[in-house]
N, C-alpha and C. Protein backbone atom coordinates (compact mmCIF):
# COMPACT_ATOMS: atom_id res chain seq x y z
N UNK A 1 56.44 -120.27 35.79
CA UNK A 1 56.83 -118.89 36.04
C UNK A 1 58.32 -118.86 36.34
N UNK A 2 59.03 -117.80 35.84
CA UNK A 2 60.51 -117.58 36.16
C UNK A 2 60.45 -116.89 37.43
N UNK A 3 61.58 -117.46 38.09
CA UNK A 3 61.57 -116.30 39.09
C UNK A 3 63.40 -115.73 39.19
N UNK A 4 63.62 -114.67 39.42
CA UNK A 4 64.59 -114.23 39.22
C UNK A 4 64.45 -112.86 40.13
N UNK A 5 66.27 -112.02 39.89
CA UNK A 5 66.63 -111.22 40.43
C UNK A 5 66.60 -109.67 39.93
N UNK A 6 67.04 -108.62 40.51
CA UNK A 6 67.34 -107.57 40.01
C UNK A 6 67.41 -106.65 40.89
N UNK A 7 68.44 -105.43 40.73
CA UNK A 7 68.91 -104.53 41.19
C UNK A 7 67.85 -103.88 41.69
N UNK A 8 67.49 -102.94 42.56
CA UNK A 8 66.50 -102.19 42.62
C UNK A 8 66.39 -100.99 41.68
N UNK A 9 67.54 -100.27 41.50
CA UNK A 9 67.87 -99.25 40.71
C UNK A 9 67.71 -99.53 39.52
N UNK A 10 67.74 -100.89 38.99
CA UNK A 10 67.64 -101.15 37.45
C UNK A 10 66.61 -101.50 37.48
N UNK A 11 65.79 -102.00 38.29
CA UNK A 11 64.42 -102.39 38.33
C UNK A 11 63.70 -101.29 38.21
N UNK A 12 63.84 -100.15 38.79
CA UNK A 12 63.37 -99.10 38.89
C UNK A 12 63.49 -97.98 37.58
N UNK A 13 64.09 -98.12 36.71
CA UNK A 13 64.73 -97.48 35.63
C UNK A 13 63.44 -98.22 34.24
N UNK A 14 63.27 -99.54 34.68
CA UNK A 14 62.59 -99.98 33.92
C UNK A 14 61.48 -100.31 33.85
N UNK A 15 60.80 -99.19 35.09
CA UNK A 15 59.70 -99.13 35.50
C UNK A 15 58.68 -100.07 35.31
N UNK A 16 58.82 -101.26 35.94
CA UNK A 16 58.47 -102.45 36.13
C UNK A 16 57.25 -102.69 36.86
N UNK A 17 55.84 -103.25 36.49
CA UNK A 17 54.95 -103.24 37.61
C UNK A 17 55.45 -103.96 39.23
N UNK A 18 54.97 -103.25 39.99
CA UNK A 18 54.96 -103.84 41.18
C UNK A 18 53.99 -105.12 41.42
N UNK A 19 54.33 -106.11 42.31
CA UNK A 19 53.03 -107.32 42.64
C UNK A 19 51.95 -106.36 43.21
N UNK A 20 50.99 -106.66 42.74
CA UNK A 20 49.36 -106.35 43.31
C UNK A 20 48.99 -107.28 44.42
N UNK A 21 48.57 -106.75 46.03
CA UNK A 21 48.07 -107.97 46.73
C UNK A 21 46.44 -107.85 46.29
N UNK A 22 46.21 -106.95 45.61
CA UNK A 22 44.88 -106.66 45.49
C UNK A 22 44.07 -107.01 44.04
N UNK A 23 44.82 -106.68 42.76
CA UNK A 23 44.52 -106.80 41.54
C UNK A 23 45.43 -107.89 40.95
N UNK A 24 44.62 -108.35 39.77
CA UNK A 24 45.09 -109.67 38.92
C UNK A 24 47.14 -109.18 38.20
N UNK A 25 47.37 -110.08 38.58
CA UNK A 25 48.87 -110.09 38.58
C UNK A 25 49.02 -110.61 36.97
N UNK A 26 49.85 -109.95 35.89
CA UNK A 26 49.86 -110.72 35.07
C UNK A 26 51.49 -110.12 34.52
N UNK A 27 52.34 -110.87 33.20
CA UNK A 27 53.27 -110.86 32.75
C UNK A 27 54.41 -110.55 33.51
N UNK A 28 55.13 -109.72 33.55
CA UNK A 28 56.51 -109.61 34.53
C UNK A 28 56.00 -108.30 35.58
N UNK A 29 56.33 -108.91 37.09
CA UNK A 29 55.98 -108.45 38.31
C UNK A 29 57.48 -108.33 39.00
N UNK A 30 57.24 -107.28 39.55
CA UNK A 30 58.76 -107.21 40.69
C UNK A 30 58.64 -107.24 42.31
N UNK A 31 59.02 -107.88 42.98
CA UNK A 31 58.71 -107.94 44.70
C UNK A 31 59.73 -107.49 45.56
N UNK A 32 59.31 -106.08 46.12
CA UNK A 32 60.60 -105.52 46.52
C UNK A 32 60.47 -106.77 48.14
N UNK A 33 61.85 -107.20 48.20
CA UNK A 33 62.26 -108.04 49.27
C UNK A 33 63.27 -107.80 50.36
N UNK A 34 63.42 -105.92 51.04
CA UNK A 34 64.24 -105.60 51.06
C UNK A 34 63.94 -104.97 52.48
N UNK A 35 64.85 -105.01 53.42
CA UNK A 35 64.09 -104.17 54.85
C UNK A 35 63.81 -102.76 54.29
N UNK A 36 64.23 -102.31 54.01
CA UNK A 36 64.24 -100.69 53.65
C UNK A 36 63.05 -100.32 52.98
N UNK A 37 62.46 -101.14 52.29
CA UNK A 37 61.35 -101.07 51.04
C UNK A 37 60.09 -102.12 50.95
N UNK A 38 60.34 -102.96 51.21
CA UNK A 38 59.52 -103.97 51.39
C UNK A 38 58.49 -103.92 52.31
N UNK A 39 57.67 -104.08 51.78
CA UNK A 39 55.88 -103.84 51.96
C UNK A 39 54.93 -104.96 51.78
N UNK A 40 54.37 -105.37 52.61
CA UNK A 40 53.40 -106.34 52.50
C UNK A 40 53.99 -107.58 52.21
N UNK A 41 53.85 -108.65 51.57
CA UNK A 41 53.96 -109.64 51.31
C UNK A 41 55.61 -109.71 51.09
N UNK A 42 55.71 -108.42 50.48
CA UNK A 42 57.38 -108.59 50.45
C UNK A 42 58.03 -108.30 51.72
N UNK A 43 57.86 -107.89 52.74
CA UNK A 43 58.33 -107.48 53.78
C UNK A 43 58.47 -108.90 54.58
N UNK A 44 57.43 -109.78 54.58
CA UNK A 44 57.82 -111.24 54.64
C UNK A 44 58.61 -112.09 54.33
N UNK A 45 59.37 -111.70 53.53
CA UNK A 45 60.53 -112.22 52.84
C UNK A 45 61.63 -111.20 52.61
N UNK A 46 61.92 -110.43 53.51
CA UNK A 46 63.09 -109.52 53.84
C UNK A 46 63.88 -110.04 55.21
N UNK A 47 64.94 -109.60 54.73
CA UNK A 47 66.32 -109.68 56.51
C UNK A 47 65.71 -108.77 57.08
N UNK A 48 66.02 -108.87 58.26
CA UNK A 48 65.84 -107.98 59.70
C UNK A 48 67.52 -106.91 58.82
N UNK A 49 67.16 -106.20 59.65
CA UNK A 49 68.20 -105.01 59.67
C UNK A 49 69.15 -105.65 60.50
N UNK A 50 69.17 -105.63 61.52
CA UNK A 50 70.26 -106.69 62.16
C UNK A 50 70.96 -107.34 61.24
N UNK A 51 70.54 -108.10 60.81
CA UNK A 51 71.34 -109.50 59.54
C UNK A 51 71.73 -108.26 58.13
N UNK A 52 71.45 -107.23 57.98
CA UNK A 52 71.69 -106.66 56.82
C UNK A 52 73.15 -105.61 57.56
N UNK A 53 73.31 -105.11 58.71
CA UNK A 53 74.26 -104.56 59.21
C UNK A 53 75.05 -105.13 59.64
N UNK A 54 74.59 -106.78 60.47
CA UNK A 54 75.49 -107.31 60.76
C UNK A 54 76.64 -107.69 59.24
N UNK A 55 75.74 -108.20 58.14
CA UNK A 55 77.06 -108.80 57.43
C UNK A 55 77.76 -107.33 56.71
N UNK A 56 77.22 -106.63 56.76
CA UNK A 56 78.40 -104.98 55.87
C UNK A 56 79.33 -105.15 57.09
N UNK A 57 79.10 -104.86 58.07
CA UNK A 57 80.20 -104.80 59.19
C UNK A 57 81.05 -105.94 59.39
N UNK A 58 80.83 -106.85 58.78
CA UNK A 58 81.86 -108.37 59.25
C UNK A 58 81.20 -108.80 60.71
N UNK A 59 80.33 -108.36 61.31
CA UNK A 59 79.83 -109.23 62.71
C UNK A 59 79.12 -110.83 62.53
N UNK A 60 78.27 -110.43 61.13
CA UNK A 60 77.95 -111.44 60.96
C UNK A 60 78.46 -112.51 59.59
N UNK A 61 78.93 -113.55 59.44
CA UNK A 61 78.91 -114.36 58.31
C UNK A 61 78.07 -114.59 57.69
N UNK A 62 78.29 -115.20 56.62
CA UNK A 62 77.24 -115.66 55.53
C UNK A 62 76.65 -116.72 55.54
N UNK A 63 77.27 -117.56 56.02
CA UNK A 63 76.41 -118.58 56.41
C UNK A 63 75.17 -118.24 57.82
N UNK A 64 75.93 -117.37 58.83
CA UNK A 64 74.76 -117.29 59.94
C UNK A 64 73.80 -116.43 59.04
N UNK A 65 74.87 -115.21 58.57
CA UNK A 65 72.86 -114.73 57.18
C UNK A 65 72.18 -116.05 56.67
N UNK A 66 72.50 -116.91 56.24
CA UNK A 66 71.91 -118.09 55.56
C UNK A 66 70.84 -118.36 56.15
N UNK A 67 71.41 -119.02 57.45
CA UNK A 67 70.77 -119.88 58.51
C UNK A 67 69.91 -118.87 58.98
N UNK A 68 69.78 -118.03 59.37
CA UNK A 68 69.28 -116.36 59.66
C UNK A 68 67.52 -116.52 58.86
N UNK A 69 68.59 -116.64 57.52
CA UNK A 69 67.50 -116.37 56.43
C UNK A 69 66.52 -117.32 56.52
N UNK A 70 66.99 -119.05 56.29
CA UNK A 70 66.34 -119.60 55.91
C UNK A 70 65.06 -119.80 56.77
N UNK A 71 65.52 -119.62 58.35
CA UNK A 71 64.30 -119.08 59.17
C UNK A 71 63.44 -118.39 59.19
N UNK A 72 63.16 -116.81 58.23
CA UNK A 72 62.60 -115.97 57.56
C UNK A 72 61.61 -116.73 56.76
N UNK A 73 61.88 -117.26 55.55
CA UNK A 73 61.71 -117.97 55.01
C UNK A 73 60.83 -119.20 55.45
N UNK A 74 61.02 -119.95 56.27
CA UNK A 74 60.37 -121.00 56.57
C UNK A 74 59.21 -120.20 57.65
N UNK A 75 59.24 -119.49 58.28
CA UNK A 75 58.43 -118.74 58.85
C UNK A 75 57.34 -118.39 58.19
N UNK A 76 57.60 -117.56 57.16
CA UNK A 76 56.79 -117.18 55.69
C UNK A 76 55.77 -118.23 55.66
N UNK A 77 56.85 -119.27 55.17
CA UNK A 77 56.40 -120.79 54.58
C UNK A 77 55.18 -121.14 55.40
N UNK A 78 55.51 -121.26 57.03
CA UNK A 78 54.45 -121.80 57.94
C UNK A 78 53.31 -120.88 58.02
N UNK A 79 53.24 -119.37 57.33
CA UNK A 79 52.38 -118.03 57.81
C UNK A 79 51.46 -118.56 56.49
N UNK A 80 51.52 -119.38 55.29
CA UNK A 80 51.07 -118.93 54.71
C UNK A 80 51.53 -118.50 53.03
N UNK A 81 52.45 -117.34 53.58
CA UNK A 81 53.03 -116.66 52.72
C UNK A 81 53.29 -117.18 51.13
N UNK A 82 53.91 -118.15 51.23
CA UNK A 82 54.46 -118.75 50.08
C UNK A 82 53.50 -119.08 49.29
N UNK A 83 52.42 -119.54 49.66
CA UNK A 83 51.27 -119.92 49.11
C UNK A 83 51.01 -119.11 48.51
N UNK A 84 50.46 -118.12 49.24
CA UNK A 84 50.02 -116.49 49.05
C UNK A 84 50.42 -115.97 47.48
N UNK A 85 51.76 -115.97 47.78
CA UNK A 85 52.91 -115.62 46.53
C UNK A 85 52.20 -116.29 45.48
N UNK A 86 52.45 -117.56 45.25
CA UNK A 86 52.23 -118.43 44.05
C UNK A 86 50.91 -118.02 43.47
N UNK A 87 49.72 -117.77 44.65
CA UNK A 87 48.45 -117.89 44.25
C UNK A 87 48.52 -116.28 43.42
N UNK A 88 48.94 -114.90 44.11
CA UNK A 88 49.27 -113.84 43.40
C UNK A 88 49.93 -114.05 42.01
N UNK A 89 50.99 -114.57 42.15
CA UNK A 89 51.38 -114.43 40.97
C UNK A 89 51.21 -115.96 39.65
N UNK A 90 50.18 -116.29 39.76
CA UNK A 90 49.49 -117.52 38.81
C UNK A 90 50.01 -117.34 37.63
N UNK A 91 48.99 -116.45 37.02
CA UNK A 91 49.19 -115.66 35.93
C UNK A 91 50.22 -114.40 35.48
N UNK A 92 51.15 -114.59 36.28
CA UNK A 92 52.52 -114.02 36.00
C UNK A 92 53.56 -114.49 34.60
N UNK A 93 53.97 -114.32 34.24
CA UNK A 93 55.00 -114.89 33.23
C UNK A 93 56.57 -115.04 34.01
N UNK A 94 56.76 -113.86 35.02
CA UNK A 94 58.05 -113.92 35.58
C UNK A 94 57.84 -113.23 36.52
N UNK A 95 58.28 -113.28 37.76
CA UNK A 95 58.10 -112.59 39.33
C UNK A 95 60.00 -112.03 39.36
N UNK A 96 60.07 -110.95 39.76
CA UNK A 96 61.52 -110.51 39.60
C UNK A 96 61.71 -110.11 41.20
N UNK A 97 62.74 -110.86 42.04
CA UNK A 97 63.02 -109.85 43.11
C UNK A 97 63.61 -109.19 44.01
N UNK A 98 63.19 -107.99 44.00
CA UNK A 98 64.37 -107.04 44.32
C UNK A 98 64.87 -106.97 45.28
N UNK A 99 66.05 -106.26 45.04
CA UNK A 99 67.34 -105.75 46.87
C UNK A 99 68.35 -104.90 45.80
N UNK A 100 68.90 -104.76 47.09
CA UNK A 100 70.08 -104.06 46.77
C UNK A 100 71.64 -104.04 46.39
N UNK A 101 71.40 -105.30 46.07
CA UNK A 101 73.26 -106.26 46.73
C UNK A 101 73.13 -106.42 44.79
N UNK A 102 74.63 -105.95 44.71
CA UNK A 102 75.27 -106.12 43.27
C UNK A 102 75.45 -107.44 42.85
N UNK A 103 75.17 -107.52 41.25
CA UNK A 103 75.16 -108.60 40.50
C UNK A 103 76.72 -109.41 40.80
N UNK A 104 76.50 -110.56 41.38
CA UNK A 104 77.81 -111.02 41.44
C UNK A 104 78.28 -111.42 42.90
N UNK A 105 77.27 -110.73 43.86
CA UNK A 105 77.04 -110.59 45.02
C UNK A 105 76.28 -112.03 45.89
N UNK A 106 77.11 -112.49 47.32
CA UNK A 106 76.03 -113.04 47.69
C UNK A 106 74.73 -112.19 48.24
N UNK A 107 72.86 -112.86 47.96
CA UNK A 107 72.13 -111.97 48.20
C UNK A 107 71.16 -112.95 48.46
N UNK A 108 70.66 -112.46 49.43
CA UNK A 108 69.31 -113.14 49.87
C UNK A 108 68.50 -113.61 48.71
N UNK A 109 68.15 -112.36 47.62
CA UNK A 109 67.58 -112.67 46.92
C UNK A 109 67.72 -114.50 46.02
N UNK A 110 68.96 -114.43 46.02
CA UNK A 110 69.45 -115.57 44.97
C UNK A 110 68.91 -117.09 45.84
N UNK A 111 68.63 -116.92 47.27
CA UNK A 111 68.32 -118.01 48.15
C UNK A 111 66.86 -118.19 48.31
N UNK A 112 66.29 -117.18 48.07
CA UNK A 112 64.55 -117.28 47.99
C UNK A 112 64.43 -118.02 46.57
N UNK A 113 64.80 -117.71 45.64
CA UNK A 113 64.31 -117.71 44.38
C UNK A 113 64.94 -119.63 44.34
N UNK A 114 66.04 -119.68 44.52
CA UNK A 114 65.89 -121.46 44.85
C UNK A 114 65.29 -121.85 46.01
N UNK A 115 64.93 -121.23 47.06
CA UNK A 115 63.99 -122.34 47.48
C UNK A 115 61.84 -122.14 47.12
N UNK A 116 62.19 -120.99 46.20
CA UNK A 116 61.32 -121.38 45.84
C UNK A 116 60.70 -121.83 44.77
N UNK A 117 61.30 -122.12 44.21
CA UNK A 117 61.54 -123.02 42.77
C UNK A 117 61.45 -124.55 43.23
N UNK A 118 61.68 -124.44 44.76
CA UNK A 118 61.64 -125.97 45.12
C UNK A 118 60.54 -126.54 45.71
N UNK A 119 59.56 -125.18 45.71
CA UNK A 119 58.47 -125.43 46.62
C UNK A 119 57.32 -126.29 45.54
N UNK A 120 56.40 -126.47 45.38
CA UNK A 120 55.76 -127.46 44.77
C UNK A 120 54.16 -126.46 44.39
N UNK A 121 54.13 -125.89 43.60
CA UNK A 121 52.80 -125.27 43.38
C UNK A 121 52.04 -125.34 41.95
């Protein structure tokens, strides 16, 4: 399975299925991963608002988002979650997922999607 990124707005334009926690997941799926939007399984793999205001404002760096994050993340990891993901999206062809941060941008998104490419499923 690919996993990759995308705008929300362009995601949304291309009216993309959403992940199902409920029904069989198949061909290209999108996981909104975003405090603002993120629901269920994706809400597990979103920044706190804190870490999303802190870095627009300069309070916080990118690396403490990192380190921030990767705690999110490994949290997930220990809940479950990740598993969860993989087992949802089996029969996926490509999992896409979303935020809000411009192409070109550092973004959470781009840090999930390698570590989970690294995870083993």
């Amino acid at each position: 399975m690919l996993i990759s990124r995308a705008q929300l707005a362009r995601a949304k334009k291309l009216k993309l299925p959403k992940l199902s926690e409920t029904e069989p997941n198949t061909g290209t799926v999108v996981l909104d991963v975003t405090a603002k939007f993120g629901v269920g399984i994706g809400k597990l793999f979103a920044p706190t608002w804190q870490m999303v205001m802190g870095v627009k404002s300069g309070e916080m760096s990118l690396a403490a988002y990192a380190a921030r994050y990767r705690d999110i993340y490994l949290a997930a990891r220990a809940s479950g979650a990740v598993q969860r993901l993989f087992d949802l999206t089996r029969d996926c062809e490509e999992l896409i997922l979303l935020c809000f941060c411009s192409d070109g941008r550092f973004c959470h998104t781009l840090l999930l999607a390698a570590w989970l490419r690294q995870e083993p499923h």
